[in-house]
C-alpha atoms as a PDB file:
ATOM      1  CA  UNK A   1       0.000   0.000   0.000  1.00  0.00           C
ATOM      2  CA  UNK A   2       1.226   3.186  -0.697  1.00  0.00           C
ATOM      3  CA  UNK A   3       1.180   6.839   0.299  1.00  0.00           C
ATOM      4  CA  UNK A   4       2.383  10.285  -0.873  1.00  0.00           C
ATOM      5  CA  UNK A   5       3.433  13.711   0.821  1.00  0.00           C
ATOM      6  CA  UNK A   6       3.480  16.774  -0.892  1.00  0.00           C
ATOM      7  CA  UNK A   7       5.908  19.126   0.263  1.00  0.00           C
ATOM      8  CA  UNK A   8       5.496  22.743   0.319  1.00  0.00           C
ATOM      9  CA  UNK A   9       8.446  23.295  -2.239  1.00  0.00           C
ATOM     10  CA  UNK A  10       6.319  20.838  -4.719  1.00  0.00           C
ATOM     11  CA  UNK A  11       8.479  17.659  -3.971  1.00  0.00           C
ATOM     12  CA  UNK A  12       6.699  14.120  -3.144  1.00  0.00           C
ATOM     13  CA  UNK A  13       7.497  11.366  -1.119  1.00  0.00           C
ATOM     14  CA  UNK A  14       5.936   8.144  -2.144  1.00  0.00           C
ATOM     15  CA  UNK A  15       5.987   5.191   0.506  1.00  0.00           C
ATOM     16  CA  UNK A  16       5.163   2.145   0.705  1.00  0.00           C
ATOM     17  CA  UNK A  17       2.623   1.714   3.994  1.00  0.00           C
ATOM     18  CA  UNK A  18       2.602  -1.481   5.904  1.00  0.00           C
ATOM     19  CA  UNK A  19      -1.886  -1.871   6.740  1.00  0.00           C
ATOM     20  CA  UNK A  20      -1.919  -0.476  10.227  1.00  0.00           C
ATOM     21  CA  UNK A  21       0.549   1.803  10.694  1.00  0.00           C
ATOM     22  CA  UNK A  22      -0.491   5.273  11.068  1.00  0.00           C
ATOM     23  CA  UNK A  23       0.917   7.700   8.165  1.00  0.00           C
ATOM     24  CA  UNK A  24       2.400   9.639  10.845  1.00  0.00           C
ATOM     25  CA  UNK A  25       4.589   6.509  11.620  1.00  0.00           C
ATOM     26  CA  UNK A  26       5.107   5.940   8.568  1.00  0.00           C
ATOM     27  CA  UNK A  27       6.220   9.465   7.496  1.00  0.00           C
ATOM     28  CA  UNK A  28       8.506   9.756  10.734  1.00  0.00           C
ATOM     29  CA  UNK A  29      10.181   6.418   9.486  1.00  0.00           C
ATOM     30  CA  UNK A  30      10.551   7.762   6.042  1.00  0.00           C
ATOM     31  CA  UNK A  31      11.763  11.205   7.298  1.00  0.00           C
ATOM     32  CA  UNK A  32       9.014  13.000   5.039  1.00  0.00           C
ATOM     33  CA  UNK A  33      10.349  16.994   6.171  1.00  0.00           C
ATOM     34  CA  UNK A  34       7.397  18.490   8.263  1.00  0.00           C
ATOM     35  CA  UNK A  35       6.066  15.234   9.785  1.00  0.00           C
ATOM     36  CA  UNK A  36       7.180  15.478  13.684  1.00  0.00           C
ATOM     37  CA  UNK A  37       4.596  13.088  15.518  1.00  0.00           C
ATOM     38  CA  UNK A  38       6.403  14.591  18.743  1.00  0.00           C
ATOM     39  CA  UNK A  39       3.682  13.015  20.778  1.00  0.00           C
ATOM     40  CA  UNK A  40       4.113   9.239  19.267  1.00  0.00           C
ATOM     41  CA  UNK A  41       0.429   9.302  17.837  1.00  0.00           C
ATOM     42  CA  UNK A  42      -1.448   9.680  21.329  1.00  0.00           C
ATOM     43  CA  UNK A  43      -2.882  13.543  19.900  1.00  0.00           C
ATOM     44  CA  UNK A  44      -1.620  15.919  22.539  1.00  0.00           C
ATOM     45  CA  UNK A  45       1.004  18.007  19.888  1.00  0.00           C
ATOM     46  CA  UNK A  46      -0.091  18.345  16.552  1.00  0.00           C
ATOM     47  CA  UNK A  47       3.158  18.144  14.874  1.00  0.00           C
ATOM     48  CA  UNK A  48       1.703  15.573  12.711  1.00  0.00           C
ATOM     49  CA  UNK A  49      -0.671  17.916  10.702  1.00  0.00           C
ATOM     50  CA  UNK A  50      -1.761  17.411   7.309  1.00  0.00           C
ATOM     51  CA  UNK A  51      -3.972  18.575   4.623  1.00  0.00           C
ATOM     52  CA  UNK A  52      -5.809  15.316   2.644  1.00  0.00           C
ATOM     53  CA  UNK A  53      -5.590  16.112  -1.050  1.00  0.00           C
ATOM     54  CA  UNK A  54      -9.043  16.312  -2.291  1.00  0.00           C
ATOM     55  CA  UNK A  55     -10.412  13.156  -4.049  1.00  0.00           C
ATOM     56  CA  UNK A  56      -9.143  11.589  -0.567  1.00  0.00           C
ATOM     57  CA  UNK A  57     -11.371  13.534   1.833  1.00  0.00           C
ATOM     58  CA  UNK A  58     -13.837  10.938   1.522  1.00  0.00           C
ATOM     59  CA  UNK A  59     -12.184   7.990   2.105  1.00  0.00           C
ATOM     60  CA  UNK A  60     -10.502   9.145   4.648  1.00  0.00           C
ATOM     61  CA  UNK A  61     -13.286  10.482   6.593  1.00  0.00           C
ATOM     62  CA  UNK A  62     -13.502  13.491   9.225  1.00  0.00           C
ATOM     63  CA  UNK A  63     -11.471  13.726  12.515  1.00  0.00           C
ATOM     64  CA  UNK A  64     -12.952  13.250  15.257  1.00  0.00           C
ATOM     65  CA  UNK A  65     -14.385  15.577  18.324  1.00  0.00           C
ATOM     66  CA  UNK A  66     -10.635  15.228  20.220  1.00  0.00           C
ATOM     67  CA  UNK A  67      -8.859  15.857  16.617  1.00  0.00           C
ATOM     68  CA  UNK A  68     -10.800  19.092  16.228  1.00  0.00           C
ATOM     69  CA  UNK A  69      -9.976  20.372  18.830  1.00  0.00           C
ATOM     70  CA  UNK A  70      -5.596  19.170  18.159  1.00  0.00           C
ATOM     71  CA  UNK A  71      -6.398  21.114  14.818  1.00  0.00           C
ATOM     72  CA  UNK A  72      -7.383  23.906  16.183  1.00  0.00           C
ATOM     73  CA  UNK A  73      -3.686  23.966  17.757  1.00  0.00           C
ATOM     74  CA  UNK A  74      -1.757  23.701  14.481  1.00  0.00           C
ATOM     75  CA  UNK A  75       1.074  26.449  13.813  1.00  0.00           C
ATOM     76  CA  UNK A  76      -0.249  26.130   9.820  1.00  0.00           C
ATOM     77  CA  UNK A  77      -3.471  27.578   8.917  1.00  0.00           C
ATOM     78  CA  UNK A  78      -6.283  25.057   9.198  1.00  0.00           C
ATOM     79  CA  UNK A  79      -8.392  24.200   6.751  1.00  0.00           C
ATOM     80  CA  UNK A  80     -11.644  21.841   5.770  1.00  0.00           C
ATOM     81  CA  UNK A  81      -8.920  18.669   4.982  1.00  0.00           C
ATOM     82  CA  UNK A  82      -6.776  19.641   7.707  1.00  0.00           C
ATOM     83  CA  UNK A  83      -6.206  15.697   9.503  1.00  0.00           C
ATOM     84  CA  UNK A  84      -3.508  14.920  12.197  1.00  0.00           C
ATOM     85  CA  UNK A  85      -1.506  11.895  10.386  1.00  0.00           C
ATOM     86  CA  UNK A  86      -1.496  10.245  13.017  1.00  0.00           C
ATOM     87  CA  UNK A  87      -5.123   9.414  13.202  1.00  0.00           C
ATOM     88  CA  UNK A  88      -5.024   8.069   9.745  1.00  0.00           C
ATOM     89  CA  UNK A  89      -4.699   4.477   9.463  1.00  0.00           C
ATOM     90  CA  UNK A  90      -3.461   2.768   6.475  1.00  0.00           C
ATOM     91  CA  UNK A  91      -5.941   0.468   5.121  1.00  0.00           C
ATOM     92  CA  UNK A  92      -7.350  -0.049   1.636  1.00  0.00           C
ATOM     93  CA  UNK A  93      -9.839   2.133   1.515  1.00  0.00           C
ATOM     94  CA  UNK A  94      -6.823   5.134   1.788  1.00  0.00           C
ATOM     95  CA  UNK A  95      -4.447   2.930  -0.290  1.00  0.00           C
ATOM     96  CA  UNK A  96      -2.556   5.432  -2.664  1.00  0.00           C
ATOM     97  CA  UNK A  97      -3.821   8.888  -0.884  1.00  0.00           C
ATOM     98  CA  UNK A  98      -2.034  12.157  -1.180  1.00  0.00           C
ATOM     99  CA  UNK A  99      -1.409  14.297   1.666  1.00  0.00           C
ATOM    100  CA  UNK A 100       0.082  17.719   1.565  1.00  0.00           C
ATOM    101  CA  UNK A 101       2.150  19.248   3.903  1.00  0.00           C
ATOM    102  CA  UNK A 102       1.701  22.368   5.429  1.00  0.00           C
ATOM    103  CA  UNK A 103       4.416  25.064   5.294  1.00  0.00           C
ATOM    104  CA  UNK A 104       4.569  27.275   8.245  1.00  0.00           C
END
């Protein structure tokens, strides 16, 4: 399974996703620029922030009640497809999803 990062300078990262792993782990193993995850994945930093490229929004469904309120926390503007990464578990209904990064 595979995902991609967008940088803010226009460069991608494409990885390959093990099912289960959060794409926060999996960018802070693949050292995708941006991607902190100084918390580990347990949603108390934010440093994992991402905006889901549009035709992904769906599949990968909202954040939830805690998230929105992380989001609200995020040094990058938030916006509708603002996602912490690590919330986002790799399965194959997100199999091949784009996610920017946002510049600050």
């Amino acid at each position: 399974m595979k995902a991609t990062w967008i940088l803010p300078d226009g460069r991608e990262i494409g990885l390959e996703v093990k099912p289960g792993l959060s794409l926060m782990e999996a960018a802070v193993a693949g050292n995708v620029p941006g991607i902190i995850g100084e918390c580990g994945g347990t949603m108390s930093c934010a440093t994992c922030h991402v905006y889901v490229d549009g035709d992904w929004q769906g599949a990968a469904g909202g954040p939830s009640d805690f998230e929105e309120a992380m989001l609200d926390a995020t040094d990058a503007p938030r916006l509708d497809c603002s996602r912490l990464s690590c919330q986002l578990e790799m399965g194959p209904q997100i199999d091949g999803i784009v996610l920017r990064v946002p510049g600050v």
